[in-house]
N, C-alpha and C. Protein backbone atom coordinates (compact mmCIF):
# COMPACT_ATOMS: atom_id res chain seq x y z
N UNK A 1 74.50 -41.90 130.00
CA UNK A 1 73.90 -41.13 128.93
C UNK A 1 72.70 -40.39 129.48
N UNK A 2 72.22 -39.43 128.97
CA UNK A 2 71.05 -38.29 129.13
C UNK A 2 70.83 -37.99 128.18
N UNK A 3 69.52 -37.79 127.36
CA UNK A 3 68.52 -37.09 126.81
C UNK A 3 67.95 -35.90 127.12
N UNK A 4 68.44 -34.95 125.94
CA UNK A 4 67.75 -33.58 126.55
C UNK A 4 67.27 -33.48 125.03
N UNK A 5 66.05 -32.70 125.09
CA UNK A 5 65.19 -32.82 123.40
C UNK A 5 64.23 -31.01 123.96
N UNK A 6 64.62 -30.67 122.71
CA UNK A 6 63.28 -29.31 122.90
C UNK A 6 61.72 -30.55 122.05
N UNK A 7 61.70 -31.26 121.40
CA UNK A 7 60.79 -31.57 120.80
C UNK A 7 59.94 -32.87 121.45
N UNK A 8 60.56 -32.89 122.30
CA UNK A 8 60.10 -34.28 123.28
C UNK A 8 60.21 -34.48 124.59
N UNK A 9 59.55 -34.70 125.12
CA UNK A 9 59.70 -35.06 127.10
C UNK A 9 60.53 -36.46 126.66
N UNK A 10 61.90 -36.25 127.40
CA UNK A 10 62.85 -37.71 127.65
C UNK A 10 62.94 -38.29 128.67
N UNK A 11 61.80 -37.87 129.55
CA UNK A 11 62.63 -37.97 131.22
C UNK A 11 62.12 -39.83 131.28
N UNK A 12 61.31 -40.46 130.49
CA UNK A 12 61.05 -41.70 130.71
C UNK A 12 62.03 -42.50 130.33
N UNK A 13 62.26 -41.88 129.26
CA UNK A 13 63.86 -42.40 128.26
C UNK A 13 65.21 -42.20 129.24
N UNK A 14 65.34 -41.05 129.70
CA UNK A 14 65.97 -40.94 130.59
C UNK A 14 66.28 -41.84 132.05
N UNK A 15 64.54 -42.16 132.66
CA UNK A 15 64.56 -43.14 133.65
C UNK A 15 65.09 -44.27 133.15
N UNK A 16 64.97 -44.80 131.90
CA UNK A 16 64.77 -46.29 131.84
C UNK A 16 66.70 -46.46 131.19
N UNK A 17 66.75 -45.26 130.93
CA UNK A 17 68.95 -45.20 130.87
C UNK A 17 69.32 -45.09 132.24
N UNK A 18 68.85 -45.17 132.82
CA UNK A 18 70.07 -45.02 134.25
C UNK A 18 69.45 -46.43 134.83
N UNK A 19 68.11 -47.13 134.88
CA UNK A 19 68.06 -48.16 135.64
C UNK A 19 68.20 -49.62 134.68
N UNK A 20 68.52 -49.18 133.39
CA UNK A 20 69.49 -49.83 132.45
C UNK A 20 71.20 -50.20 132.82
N UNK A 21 71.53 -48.89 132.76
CA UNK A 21 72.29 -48.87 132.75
C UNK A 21 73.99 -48.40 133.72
N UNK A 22 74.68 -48.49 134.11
CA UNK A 22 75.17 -48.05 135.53
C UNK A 22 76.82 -47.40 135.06
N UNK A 23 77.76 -47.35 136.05
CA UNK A 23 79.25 -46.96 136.02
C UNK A 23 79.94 -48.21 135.66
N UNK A 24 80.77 -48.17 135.07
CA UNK A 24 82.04 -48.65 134.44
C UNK A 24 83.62 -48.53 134.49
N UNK A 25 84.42 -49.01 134.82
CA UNK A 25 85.49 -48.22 134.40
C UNK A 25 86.33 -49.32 132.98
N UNK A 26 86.83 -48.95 132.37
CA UNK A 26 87.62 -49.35 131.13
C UNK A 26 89.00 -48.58 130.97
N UNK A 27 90.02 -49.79 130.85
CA UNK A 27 91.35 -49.52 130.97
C UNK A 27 91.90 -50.12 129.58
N UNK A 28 93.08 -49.21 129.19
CA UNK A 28 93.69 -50.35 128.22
C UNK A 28 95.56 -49.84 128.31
N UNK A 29 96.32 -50.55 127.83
CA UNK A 29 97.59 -50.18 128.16
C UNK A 29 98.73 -50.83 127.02
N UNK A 30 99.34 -50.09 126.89
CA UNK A 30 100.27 -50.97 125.39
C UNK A 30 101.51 -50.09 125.21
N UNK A 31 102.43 -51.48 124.48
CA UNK A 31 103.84 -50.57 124.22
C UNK A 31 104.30 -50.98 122.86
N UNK A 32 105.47 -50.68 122.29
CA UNK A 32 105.79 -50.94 121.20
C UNK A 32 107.35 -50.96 121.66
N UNK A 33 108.59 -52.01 120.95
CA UNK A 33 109.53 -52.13 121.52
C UNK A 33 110.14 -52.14 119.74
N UNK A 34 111.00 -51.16 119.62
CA UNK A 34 111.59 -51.09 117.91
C UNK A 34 113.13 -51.23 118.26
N UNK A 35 113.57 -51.88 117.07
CA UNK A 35 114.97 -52.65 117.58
C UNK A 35 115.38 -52.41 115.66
N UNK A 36 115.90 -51.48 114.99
CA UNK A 36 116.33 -51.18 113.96
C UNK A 36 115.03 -51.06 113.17
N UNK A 37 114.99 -52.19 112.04
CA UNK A 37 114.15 -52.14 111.33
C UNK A 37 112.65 -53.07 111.97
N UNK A 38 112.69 -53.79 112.72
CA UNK A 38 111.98 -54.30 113.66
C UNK A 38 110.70 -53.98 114.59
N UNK A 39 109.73 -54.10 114.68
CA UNK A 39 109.27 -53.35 115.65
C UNK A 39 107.74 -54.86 116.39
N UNK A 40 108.07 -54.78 117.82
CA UNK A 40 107.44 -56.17 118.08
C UNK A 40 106.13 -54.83 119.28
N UNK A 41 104.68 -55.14 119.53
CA UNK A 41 103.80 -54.58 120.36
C UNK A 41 103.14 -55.45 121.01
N UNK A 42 102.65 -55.20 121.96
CA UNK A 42 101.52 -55.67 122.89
C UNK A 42 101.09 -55.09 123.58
N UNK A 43 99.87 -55.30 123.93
CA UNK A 43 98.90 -54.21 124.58
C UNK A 43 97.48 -55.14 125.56
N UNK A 44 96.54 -54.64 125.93
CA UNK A 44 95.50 -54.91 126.90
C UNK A 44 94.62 -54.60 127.55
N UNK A 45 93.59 -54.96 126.97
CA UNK A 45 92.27 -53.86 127.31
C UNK A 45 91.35 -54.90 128.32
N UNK A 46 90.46 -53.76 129.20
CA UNK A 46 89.71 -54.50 130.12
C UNK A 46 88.13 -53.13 129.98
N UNK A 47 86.96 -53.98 129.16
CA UNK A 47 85.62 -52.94 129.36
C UNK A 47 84.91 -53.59 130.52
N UNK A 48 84.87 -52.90 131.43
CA UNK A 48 83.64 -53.25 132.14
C UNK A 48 82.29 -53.61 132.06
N UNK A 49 81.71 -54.30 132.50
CA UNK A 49 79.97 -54.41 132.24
C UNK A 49 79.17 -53.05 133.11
N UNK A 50 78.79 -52.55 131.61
CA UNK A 50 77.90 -51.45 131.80
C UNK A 50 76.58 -51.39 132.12
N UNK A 51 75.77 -52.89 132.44
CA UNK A 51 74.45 -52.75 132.55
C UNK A 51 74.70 -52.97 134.15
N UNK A 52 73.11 -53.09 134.70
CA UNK A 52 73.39 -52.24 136.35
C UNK A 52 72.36 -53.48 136.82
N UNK A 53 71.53 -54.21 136.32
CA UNK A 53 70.63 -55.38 136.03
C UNK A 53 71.19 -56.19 137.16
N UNK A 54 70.82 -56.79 138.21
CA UNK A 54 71.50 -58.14 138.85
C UNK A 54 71.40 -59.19 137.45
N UNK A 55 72.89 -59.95 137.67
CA UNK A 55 72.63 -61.33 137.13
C UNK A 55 73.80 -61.76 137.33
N UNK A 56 73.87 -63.29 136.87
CA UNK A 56 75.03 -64.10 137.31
C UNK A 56 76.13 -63.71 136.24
N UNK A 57 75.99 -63.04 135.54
CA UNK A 57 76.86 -62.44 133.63
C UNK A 57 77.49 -61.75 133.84
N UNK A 58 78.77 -61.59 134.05
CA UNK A 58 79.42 -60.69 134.00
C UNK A 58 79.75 -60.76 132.60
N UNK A 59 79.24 -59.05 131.99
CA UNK A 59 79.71 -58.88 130.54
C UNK A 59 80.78 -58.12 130.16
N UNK A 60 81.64 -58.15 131.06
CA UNK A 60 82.69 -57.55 130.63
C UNK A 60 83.22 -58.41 130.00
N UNK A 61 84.71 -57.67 129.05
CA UNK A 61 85.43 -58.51 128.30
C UNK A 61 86.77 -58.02 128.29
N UNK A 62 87.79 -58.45 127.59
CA UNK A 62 89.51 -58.60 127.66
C UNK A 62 89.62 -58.70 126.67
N UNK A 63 90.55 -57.59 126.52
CA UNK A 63 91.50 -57.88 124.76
C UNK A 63 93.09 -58.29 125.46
N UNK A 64 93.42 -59.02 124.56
CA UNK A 64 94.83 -59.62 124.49
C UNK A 64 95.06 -58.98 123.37
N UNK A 65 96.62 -58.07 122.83
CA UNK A 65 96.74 -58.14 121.87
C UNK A 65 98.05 -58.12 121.53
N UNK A 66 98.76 -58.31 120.38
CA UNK A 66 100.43 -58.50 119.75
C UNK A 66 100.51 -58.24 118.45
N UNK A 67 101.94 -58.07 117.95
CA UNK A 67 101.90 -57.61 116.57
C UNK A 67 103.50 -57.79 116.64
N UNK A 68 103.87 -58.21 115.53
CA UNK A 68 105.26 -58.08 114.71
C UNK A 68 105.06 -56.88 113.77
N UNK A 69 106.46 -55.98 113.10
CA UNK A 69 106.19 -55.48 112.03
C UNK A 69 107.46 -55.60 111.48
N UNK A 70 107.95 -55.14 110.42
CA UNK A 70 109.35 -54.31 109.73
C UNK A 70 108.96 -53.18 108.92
N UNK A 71 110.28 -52.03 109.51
CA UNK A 71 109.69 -50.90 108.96
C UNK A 71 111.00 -50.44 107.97
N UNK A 72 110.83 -50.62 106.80
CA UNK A 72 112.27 -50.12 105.93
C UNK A 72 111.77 -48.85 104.88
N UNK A 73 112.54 -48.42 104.82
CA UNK A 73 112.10 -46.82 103.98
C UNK A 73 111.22 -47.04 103.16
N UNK A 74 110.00 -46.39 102.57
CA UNK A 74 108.96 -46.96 101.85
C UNK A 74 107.79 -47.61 101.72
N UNK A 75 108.47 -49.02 102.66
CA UNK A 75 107.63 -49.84 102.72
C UNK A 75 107.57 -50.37 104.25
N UNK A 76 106.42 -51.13 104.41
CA UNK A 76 106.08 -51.98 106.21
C UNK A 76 105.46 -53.03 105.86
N UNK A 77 105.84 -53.87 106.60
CA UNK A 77 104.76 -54.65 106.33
C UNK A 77 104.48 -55.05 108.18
N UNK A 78 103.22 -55.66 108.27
CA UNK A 78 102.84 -55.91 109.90
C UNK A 78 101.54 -56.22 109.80
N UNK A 79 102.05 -57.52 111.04
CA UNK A 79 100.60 -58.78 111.46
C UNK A 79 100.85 -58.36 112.78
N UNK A 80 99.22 -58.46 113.26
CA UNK A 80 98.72 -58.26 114.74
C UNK A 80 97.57 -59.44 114.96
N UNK A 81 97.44 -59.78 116.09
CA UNK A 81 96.84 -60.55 116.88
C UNK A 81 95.50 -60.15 117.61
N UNK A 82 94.70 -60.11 117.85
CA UNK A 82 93.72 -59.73 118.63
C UNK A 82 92.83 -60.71 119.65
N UNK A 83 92.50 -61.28 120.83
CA UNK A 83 92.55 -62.21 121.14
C UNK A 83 91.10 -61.68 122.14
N UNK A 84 90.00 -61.88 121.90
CA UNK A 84 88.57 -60.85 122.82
C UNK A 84 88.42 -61.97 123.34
N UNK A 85 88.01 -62.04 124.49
CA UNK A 85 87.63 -62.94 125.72
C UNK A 85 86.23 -62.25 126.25
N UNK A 86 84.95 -62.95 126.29
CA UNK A 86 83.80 -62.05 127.25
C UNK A 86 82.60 -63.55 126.40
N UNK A 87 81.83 -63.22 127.51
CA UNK A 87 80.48 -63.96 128.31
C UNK A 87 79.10 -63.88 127.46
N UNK A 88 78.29 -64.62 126.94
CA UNK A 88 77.46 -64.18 126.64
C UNK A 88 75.71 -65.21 126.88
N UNK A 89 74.80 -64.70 127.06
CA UNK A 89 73.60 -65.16 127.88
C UNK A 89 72.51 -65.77 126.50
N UNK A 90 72.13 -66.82 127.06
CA UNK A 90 71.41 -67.28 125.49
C UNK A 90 70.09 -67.93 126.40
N UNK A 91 68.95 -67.57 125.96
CA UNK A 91 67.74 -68.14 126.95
C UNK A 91 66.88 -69.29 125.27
N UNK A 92 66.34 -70.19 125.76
CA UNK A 92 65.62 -70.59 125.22
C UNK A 92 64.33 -70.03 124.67
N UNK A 93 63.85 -69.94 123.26
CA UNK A 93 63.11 -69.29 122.74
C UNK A 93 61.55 -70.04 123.47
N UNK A 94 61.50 -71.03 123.19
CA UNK A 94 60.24 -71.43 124.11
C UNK A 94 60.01 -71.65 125.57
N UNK A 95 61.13 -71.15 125.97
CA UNK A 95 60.90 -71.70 127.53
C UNK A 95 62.09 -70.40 128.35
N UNK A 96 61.54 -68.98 128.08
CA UNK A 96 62.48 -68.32 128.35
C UNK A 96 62.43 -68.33 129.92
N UNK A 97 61.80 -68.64 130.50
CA UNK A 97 62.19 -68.59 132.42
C UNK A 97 62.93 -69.22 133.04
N UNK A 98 62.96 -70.46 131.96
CA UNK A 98 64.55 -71.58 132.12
C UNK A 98 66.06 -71.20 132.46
N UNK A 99 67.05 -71.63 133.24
CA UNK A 99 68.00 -71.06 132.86
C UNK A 99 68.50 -71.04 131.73
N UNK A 100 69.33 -69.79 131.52
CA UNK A 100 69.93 -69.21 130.34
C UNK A 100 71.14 -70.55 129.99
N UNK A 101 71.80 -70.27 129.27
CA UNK A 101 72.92 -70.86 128.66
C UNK A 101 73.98 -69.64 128.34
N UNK A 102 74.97 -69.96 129.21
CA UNK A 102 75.91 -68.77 129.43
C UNK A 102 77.45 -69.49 128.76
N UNK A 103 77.66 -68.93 127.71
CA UNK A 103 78.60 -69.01 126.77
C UNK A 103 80.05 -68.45 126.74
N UNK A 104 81.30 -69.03 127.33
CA UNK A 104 82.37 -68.15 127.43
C UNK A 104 83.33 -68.24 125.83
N UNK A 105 83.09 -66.81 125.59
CA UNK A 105 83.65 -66.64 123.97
C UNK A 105 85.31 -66.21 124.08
N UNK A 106 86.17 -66.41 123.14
CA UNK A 106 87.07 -66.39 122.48
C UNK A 106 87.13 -66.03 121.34
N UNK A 107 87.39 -64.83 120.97
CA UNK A 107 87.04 -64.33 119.34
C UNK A 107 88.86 -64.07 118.99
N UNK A 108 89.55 -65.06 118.01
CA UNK A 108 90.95 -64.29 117.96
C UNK A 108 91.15 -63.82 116.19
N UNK A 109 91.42 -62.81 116.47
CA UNK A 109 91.33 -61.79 114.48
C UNK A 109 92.75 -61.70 114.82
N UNK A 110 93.08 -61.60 113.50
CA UNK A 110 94.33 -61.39 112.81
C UNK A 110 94.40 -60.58 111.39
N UNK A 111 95.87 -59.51 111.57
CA UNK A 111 95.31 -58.97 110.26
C UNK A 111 96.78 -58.58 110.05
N UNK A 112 97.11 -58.80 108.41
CA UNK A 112 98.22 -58.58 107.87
C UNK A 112 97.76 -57.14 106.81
N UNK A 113 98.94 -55.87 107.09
CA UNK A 113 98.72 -54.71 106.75
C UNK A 113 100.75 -54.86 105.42
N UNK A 114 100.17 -54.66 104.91
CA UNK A 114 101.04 -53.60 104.13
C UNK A 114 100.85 -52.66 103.60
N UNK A 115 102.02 -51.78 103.69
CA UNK A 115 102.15 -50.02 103.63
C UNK A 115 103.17 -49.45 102.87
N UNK A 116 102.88 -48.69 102.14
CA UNK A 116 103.94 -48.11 101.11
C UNK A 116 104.18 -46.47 101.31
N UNK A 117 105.24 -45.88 101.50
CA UNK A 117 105.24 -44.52 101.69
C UNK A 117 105.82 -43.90 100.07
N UNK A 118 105.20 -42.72 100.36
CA UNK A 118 105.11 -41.87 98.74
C UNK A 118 105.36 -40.59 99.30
C-alpha cells in the first residue's frame, strides 16, 4: 500500500507501511463436478503472511473447503463446509516481554443456502 494525499505529508505513514508490512503471494483453486441434478465442489486457499516483522508466527492461513448441492428447475438447495486453519500470538497483559502464547486455530463454518428461481 501507498499514501498519496494533496492535504497531508504521508511519507511517515508511508515509511511505517512498508517496514510494517512486506510481499505475499495468495493462491486459491477450486472445481465443481455436476452429475444431473447433483452438483458436489471443493476448493483451497493459501494467504500468505503479510507482515515483514521477524518472529517465530507464521500468520498465514488455509482454507479447506466442500459443498454438496441439488439443482432442479426452480429450486437448489446447498451446504458448504469451510474449514480456516492459521496461528495466532497472545502476550500476557502484565508481563508483555514474556513469551507469547501462540495458538493454532481451526475455525470450521457451515452454511445451508436455499434458492428459488422466478
Amino acid at each position: 500500500a501507498h499514501l498519496r494525499s494533496n492535504s497531508f505529508n504521508p511519507s511517515q505513514d508511508n515509511a511505517d507501511i512498508e517496514s510494517a508490512y512486506g510481499q505475499t503471494i495468495n493462491y486459491s483453486a477450486g472445481g465443481e463436478f455436476r452429475y444431473q441434478i447433483f452438483r458436489v465442489r471443493a476448493g483451497y486457499a493459501y494467504y500468505g503472511d503479510p507482515f515483514r516483522s521477524p518472529s517465530n508466527l507464521d500468520r498465514s492461513s488455509t482454507q479447506i473447503s466442500g459443498g454438496l448441492g441439488i439443482k432442479l428447475s426452480g429450486f437448489s438447495l446447498d451446504f458448504g463446509l469451510v474449514s480456516n486453519q492459521f496461528n495466532t500470538k497472545q502476550f500476557a497483559i502484565n508481563e508483555p516481554s514474556q513469551n507469547p502464547a501462540i495458538t493454532e486455530n481451526q475455525l470450521i463454518t457451515g452454511m445451508l443456502t436455499l434458492g428459488f428461481s422466478f
